[in-house]
N, C-alpha and C. Protein backbone atom coordinates (compact mmCIF):
# COMPACT_ATOMS: atom_id res chain seq x y z
N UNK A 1 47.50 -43.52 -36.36
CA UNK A 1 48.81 -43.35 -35.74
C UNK A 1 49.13 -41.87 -35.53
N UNK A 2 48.98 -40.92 -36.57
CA UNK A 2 48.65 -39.26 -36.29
C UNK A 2 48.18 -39.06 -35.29
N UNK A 3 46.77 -39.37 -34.82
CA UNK A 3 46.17 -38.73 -34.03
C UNK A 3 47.20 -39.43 -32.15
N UNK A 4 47.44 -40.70 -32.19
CA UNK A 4 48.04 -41.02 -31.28
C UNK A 4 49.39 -40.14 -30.87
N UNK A 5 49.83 -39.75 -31.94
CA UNK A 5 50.91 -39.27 -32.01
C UNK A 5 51.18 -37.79 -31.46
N UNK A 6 49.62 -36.81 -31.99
CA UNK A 6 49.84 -35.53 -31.30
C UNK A 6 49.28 -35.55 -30.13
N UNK A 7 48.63 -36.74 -29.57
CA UNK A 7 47.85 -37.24 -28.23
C UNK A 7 49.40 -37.32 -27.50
N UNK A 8 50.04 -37.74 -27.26
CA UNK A 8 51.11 -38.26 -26.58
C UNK A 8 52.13 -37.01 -26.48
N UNK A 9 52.21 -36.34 -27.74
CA UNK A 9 52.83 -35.13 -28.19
C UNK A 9 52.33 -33.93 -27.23
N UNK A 10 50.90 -33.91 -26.99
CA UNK A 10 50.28 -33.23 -26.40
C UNK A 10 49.80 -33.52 -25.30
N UNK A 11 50.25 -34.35 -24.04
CA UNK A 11 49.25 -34.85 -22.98
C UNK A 11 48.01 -33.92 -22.31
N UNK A 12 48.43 -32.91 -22.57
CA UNK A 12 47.39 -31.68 -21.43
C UNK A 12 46.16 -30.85 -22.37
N UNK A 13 46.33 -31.43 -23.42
CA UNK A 13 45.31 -30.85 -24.50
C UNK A 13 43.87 -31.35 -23.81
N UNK A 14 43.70 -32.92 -23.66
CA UNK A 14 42.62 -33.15 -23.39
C UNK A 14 42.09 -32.49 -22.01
N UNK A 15 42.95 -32.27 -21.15
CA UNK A 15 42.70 -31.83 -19.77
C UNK A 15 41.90 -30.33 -20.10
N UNK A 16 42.48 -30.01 -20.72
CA UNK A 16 42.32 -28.23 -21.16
C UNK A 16 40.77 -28.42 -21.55
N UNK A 17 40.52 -29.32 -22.50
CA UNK A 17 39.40 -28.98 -23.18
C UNK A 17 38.34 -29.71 -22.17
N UNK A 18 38.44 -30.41 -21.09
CA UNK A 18 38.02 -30.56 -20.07
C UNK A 18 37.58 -29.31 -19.56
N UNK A 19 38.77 -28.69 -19.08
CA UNK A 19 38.46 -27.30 -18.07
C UNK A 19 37.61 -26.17 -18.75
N UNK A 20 37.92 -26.24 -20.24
CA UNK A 20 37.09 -25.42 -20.92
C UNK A 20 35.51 -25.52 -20.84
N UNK A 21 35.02 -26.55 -20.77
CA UNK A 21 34.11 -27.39 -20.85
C UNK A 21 33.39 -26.94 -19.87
N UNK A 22 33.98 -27.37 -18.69
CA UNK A 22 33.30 -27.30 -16.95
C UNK A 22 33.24 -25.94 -16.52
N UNK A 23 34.01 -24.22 -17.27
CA UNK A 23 33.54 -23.29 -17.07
C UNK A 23 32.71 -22.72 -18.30
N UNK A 24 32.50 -23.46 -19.16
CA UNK A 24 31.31 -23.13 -20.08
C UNK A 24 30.03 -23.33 -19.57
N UNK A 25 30.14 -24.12 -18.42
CA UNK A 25 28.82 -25.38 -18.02
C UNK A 25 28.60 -24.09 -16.96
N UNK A 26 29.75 -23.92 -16.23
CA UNK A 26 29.59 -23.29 -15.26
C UNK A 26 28.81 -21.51 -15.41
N UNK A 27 29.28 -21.30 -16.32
CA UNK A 27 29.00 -19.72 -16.80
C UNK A 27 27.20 -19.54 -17.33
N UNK A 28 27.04 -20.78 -18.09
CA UNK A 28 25.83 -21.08 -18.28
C UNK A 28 24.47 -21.00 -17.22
N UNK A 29 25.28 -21.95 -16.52
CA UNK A 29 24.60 -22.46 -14.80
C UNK A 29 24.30 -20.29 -13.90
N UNK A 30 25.62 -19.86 -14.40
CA UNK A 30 25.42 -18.65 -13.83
C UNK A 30 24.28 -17.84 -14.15
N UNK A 31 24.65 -17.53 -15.62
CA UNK A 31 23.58 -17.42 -16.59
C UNK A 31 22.21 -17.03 -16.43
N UNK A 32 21.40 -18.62 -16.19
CA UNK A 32 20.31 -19.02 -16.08
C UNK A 32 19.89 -18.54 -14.54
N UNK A 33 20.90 -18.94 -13.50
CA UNK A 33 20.90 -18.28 -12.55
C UNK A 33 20.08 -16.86 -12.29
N UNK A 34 21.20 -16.12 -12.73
CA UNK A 34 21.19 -14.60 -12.75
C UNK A 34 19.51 -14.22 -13.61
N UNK A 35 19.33 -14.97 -14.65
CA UNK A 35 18.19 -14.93 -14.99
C UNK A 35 16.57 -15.30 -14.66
N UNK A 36 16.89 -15.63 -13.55
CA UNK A 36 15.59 -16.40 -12.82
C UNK A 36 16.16 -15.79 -11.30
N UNK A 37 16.94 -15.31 -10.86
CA UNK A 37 16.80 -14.25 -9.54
C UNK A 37 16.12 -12.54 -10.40
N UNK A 38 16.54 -12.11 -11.63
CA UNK A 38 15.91 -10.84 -12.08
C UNK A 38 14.87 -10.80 -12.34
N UNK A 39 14.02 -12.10 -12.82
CA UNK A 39 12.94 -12.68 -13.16
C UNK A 39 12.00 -12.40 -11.87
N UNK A 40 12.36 -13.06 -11.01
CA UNK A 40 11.56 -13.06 -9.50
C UNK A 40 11.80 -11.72 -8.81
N UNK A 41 12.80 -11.23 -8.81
CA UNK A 41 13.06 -9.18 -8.35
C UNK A 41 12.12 -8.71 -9.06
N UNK A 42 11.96 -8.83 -10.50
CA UNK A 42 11.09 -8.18 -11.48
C UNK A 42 9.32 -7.95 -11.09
N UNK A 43 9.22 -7.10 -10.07
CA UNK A 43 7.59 -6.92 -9.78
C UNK A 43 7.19 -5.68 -10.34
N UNK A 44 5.56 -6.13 -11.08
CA UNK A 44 4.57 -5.77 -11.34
C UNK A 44 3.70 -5.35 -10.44
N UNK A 45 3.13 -3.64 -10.46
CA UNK A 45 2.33 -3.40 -9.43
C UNK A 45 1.22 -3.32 -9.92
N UNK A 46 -0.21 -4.31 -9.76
CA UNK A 46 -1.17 -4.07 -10.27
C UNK A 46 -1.94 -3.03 -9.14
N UNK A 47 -3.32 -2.56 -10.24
CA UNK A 47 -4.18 -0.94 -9.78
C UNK A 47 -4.66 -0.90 -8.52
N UNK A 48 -4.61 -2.13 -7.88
CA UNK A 48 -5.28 -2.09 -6.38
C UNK A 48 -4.42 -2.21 -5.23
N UNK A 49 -3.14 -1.89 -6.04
CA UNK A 49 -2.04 -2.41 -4.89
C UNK A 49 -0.67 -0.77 -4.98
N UNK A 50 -0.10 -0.80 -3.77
CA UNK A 50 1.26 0.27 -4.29
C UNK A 50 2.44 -0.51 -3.77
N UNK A 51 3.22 -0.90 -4.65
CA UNK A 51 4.19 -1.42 -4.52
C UNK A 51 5.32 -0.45 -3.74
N UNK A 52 5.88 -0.53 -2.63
CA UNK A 52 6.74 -0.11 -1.75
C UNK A 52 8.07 -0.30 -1.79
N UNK A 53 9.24 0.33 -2.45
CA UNK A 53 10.40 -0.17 -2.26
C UNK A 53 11.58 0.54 -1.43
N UNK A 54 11.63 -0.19 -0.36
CA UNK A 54 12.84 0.43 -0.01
C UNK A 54 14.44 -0.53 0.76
N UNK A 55 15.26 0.85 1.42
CA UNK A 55 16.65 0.13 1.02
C UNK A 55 17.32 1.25 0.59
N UNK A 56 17.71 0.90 -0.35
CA UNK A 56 18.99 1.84 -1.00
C UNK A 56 18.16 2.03 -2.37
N UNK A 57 17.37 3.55 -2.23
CA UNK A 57 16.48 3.62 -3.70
C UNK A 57 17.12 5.04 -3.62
N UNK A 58 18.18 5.84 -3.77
CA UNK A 58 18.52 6.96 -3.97
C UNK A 58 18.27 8.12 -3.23
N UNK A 59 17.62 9.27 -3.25
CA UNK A 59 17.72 10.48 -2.24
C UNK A 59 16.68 10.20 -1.10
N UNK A 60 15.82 9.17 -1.12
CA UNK A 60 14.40 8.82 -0.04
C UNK A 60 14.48 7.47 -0.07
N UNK A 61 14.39 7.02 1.51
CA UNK A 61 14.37 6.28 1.97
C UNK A 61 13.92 5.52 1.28
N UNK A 62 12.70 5.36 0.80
CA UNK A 62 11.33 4.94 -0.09
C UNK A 62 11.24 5.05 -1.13
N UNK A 63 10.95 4.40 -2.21
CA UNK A 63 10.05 4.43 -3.60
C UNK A 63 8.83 3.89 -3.66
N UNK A 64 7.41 4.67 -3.88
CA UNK A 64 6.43 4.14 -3.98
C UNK A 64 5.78 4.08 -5.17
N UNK A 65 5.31 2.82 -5.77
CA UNK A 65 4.74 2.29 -7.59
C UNK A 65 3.27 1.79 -7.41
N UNK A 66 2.42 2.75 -8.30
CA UNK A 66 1.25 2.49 -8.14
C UNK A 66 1.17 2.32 -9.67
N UNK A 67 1.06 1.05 -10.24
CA UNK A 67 0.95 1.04 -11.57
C UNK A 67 2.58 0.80 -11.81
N UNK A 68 2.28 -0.12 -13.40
CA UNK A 68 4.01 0.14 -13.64
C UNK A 68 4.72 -1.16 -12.83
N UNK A 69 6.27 -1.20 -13.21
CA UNK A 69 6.74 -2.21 -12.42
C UNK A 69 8.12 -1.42 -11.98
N UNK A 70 9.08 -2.79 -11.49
CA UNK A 70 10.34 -2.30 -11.20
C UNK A 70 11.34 -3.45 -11.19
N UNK A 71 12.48 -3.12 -11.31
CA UNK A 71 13.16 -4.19 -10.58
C UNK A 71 13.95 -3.57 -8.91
N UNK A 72 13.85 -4.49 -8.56
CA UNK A 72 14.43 -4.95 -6.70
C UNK A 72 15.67 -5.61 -6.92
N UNK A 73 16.74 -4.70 -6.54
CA UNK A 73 18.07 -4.79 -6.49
C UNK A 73 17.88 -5.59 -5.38
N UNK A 74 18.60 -7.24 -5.78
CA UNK A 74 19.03 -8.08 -4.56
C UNK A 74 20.08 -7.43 -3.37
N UNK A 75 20.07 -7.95 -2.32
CA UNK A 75 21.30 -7.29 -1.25
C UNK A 75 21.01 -6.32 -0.96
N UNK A 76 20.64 -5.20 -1.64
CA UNK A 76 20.78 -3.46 -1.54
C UNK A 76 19.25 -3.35 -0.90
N UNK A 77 17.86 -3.84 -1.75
CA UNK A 77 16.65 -3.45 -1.62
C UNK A 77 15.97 -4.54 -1.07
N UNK A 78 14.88 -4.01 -0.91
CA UNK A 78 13.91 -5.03 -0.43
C UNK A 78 12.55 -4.29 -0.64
N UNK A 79 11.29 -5.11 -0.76
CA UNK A 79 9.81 -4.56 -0.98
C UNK A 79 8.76 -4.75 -0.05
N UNK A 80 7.37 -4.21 -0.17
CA UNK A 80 6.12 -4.81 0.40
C UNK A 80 4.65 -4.27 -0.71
N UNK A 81 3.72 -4.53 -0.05
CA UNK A 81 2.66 -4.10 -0.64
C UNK A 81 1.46 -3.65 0.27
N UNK A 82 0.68 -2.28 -0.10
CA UNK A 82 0.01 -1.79 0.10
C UNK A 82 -1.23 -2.07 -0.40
N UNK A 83 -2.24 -2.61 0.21
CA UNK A 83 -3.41 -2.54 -0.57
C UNK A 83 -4.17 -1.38 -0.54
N UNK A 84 -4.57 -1.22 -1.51
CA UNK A 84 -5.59 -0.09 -1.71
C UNK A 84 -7.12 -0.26 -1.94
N UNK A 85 -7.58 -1.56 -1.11
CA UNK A 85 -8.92 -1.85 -1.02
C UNK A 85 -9.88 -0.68 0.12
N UNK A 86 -10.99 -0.63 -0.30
CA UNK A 86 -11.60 0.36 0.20
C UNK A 86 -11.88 -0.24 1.75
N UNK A 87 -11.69 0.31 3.21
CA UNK A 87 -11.85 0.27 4.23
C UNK A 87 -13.50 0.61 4.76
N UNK A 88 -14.74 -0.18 5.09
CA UNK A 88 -15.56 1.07 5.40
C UNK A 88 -15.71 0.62 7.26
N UNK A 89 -16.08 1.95 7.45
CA UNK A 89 -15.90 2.32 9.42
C UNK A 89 -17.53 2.43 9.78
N UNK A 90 -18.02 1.50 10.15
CA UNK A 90 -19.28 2.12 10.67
C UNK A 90 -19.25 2.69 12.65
N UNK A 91 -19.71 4.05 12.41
CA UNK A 91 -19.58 4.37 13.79
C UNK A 91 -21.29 5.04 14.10
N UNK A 92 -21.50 3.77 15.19
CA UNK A 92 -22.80 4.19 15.62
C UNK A 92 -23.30 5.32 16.53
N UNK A 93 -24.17 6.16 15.92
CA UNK A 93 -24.31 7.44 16.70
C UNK A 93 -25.70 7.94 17.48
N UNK A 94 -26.42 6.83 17.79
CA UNK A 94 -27.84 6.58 18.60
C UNK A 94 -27.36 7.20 19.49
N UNK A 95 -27.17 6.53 20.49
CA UNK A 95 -26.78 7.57 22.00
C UNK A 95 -25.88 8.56 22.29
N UNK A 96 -24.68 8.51 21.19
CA UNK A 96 -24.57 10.11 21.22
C UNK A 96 -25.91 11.26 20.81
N UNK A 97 -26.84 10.87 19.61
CA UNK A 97 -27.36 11.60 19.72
C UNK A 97 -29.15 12.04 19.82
N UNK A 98 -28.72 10.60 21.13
CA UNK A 98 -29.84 10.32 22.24
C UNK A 98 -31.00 10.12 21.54
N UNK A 99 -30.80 9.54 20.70
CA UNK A 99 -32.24 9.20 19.58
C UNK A 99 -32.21 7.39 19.65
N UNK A 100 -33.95 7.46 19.47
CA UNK A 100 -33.90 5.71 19.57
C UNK A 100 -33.59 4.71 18.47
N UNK A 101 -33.55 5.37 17.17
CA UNK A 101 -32.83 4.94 15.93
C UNK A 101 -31.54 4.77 16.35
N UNK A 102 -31.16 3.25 15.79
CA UNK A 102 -29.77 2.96 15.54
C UNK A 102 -28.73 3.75 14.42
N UNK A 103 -29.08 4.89 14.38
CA UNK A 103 -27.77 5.79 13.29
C UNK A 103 -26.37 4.93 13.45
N UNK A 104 -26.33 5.32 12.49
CA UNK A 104 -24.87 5.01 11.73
C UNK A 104 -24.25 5.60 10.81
N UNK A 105 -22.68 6.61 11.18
CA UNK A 105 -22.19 7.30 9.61
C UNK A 105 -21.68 6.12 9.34
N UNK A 106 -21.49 6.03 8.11
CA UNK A 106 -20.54 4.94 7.16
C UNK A 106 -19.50 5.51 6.58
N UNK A 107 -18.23 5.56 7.24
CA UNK A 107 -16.94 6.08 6.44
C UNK A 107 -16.44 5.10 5.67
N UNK A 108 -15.98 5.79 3.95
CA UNK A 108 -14.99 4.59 3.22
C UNK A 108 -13.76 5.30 3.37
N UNK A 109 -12.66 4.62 3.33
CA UNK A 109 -11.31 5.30 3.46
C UNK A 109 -10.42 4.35 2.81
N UNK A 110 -9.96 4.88 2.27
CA UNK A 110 -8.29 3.77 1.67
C UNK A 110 -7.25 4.55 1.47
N UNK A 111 -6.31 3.78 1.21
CA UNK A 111 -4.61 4.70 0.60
C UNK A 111 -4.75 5.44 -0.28
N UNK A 112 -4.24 6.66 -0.27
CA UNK A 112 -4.58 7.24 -1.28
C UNK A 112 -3.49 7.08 -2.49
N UNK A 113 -3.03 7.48 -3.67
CA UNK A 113 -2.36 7.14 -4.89
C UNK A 113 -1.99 8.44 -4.92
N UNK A 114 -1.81 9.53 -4.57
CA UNK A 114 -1.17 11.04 -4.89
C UNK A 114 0.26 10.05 -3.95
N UNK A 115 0.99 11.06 -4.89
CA UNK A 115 2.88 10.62 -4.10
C UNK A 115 2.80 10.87 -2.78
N UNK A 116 2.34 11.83 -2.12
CA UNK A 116 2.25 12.28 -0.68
C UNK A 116 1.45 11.10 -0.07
N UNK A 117 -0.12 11.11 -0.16
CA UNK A 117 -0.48 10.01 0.40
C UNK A 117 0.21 8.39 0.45
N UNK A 118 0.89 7.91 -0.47
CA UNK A 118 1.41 7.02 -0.49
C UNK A 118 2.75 6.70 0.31
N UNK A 119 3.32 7.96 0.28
CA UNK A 119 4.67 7.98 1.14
C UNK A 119 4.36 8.13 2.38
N UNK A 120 3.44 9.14 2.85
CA UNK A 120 3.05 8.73 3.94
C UNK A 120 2.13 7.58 4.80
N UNK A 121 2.16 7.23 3.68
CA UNK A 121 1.48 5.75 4.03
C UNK A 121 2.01 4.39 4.45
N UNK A 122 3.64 4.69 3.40
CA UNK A 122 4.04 3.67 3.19
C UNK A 122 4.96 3.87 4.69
N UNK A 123 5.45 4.86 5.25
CA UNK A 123 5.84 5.56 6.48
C UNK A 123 5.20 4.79 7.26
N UNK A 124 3.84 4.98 7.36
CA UNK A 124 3.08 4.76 8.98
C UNK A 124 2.01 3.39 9.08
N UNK A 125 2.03 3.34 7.82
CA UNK A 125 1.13 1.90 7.43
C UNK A 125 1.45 0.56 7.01
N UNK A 126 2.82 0.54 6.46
CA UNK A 126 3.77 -0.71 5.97
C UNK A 126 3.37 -1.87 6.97
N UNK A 127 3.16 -2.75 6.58
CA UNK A 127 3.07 -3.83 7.73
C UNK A 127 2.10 -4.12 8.27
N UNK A 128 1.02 -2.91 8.46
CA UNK A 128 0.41 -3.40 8.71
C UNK A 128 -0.75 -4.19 8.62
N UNK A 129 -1.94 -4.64 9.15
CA UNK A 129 -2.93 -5.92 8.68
C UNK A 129 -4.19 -4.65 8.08
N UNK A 130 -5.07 -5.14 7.39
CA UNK A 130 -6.13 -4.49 7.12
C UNK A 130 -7.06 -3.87 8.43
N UNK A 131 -7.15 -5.02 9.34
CA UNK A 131 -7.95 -4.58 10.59
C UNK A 131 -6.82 -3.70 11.42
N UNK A 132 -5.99 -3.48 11.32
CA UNK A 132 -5.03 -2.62 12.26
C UNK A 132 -5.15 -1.23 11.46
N UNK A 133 -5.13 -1.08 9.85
CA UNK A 133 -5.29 0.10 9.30
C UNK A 133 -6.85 0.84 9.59
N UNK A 134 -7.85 -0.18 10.10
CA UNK A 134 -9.28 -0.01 10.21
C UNK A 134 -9.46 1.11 11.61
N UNK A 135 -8.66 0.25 12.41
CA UNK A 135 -8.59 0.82 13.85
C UNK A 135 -7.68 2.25 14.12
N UNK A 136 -7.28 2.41 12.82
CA UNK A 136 -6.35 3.66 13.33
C UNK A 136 -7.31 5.07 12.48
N UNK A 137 -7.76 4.38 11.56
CA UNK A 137 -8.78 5.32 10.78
C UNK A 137 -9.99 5.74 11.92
N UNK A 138 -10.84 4.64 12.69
CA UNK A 138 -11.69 4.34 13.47
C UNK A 138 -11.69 5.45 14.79
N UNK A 139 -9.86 5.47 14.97
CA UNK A 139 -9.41 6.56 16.40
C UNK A 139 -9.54 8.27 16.05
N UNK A 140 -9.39 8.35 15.04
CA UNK A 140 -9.22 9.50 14.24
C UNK A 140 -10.65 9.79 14.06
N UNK A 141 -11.33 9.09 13.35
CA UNK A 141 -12.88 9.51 13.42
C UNK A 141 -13.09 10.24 14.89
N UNK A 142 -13.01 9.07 15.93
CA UNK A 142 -13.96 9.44 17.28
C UNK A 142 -13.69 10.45 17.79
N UNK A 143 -11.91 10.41 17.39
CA UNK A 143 -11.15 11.70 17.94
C UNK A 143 -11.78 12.98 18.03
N UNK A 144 -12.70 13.04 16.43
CA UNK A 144 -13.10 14.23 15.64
C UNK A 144 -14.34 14.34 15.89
N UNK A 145 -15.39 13.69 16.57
CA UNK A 145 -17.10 12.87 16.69
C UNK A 145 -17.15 14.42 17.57
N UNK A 146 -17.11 14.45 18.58
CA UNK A 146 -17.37 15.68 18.97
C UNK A 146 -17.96 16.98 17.75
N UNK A 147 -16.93 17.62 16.93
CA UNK A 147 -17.02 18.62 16.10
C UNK A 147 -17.66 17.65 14.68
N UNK A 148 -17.26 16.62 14.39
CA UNK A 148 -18.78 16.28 13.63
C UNK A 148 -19.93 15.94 13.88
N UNK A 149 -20.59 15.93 15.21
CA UNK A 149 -21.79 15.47 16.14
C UNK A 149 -22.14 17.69 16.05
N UNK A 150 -21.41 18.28 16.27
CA UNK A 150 -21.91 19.77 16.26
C UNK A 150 -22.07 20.09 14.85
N UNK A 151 -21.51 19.67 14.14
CA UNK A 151 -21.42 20.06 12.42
C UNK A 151 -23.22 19.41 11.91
N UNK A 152 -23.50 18.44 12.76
CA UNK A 152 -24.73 17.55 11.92
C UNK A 152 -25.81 18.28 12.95
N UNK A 153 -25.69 18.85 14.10
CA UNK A 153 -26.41 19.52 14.47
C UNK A 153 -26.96 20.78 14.38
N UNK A 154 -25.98 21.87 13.63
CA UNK A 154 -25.96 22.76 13.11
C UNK A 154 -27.21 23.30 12.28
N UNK A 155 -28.20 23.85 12.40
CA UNK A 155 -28.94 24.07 11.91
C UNK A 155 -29.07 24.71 10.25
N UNK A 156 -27.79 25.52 9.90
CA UNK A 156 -27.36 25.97 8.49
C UNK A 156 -26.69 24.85 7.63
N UNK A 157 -26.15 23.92 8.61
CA UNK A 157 -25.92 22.50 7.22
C UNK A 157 -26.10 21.27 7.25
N UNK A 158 -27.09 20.83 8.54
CA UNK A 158 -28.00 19.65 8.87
C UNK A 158 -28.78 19.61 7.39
N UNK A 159 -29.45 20.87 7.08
CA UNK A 159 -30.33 20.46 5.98
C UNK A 159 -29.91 20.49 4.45
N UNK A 160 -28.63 20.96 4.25
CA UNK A 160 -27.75 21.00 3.43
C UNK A 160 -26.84 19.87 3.08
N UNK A 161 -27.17 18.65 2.50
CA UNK A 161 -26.74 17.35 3.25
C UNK A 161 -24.88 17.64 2.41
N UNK A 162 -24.92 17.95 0.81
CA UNK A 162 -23.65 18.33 0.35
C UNK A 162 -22.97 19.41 1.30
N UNK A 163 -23.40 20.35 1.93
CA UNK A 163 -22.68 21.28 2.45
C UNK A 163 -22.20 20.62 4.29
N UNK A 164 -22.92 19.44 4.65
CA UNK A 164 -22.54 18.80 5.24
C UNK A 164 -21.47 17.93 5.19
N UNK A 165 -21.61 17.28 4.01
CA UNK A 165 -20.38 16.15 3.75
C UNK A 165 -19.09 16.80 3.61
N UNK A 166 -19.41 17.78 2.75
CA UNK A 166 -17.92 18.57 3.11
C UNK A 166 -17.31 19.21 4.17
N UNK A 167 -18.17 19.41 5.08
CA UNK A 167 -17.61 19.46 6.57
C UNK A 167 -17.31 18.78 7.29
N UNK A 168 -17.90 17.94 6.81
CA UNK A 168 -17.21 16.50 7.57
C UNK A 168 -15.95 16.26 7.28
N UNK A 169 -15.65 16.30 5.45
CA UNK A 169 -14.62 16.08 4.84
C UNK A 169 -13.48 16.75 5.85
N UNK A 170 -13.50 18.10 5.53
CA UNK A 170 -12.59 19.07 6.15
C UNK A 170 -12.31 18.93 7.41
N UNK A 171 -13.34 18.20 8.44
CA UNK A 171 -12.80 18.24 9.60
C UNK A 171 -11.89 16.65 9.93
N UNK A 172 -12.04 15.65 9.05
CA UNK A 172 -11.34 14.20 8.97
C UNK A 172 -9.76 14.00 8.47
N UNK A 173 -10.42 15.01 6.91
CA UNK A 173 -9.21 14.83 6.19
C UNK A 173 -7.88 15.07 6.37
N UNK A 174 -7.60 16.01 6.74
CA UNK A 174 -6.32 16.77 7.35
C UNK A 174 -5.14 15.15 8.04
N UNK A 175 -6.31 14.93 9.05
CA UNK A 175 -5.78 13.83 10.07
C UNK A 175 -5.20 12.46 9.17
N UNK A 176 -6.52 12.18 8.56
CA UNK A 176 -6.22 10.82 7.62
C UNK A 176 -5.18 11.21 6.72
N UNK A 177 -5.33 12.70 6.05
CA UNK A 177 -4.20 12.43 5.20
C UNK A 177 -2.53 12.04 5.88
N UNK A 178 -2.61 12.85 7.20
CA UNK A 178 -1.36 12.10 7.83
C UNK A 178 -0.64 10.86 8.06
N UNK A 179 -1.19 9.73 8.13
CA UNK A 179 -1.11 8.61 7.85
C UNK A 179 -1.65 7.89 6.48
N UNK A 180 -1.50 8.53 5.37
CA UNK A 180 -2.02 8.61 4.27
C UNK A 180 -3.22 7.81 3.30
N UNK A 181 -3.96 7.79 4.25
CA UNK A 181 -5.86 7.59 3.99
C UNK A 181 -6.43 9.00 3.41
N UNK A 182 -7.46 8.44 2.43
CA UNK A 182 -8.27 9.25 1.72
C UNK A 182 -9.68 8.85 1.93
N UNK A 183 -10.29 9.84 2.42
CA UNK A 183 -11.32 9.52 2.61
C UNK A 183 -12.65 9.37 1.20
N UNK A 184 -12.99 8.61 0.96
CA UNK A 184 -13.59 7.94 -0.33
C UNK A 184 -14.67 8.38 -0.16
N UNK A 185 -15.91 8.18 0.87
CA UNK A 185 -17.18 8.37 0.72
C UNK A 185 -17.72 8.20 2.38
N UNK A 186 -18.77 9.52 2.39
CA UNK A 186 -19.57 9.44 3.98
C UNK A 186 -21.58 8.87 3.50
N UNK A 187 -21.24 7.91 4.26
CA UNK A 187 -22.93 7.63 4.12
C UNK A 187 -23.74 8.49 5.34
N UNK A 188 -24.59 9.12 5.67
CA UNK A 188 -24.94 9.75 6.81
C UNK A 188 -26.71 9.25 6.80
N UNK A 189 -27.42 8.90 7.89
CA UNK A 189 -28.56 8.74 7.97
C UNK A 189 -29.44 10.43 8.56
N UNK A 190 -30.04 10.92 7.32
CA UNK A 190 -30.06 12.35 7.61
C UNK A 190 -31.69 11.94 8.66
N UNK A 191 -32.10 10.68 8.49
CA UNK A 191 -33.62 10.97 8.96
C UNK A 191 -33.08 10.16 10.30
N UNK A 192 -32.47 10.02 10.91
CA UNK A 192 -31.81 10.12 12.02
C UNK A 192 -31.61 10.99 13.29
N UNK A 193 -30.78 12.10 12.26
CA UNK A 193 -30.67 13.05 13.46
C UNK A 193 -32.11 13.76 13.94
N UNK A 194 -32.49 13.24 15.10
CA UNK A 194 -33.93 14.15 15.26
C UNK A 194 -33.40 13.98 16.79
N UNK A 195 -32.83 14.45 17.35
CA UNK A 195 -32.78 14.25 18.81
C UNK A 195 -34.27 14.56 19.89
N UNK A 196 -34.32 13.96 20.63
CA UNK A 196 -35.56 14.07 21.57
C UNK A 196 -35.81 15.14 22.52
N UNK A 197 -36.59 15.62 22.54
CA UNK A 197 -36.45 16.92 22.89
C UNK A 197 -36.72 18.23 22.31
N UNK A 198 -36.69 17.79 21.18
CA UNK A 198 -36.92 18.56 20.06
C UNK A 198 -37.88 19.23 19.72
């Protein structure tokens, strides 16, 4: 009879502890929410990849994570990824240099991981496909084939094959680093160059 009594006494008690109820449920629901959108923002950049963030990341456009993670402010930011798998360019150099051997240099090139290479990478390379990063490395070579076709002809560092590669280096790098490729490694077929005529 008590309990009827402060029931009747009280009609809106039960309502209350209703409403209490349905924003406990609700706050919860938020909760879990909020915890499984930070969960999924929450990226890990593993060693073969540079994680790209941009949006609203403070004084530069850009933040670039090679290693390490982050979180991705919903609304404000947004991400991508860079691979940093090695690219290789074979450019055949028989009839440039009119020899009946099929020559071939073998360029490796990828993104480089210094802050500069990466920002400029993430600048001019974002988006794009592996074979589109191939072809822009590929233009830049041929660009340069001229003054490395005279560099391998050169009689003071044809036979110098290290004092070659680094001329090569020096005359590529500059370019690639602009769109921020590093050039990794030159294969050169030294028993090749014998032009005819000779």
């Amino acid at each position: 009879m008590s309990n009827l009594s402060l029931y009747a006494a009280n009609p809106g008690s039960g309502h209350s502890q209703i409403i209490v109820g349905i924003v406990v449920v609700l706050c919860l629901l938020l909760f879990f929410t909020y915890a499984l959108v930070a969960l999924k923002r929450y990226k890990r950049c593993p060693s073969n990849r540079v994680l790209v963030i941009f949006g609203r990341t403070g004084p530069k456009s850009i933040e670039c994570v090679h290693g390490g993670s982050r979180f991705i402010w919903p609304l404000v930011q947004d991400y991508d990824w860079l691979s940093l798998e090695p690219i290789r360019i074979e450019i055949p150099l028989g009839e440039t240099l009119n020899t009946a051997a099929e020559a071939q240099c073998i360029f490796t090139v990828a993104i480089g991981t210094t802050p500069e290479l990466m920002q400029n990478a993430a600048i001019r390379l974002l988006g794009l496909t592996q074979l589109e990063i191939k072809q822009q490395a590929e233009d830049i070579i041929y660009e340069h084939l001229p003054q490395i076709m005279a560099s391998m002809q050169n009689e003071d560092t044809a036979l110098n094959h290290e004092m070659l590669r680094e001329n090569i280096q020096k005359i590529l790098e500059p370019d690639l680093q602009k769109i921020g490729l590093m050039l990794i490694n030159i294969r050169i077929p030294f028993n090749a160059f014998h032009p005819t005529g000779r």
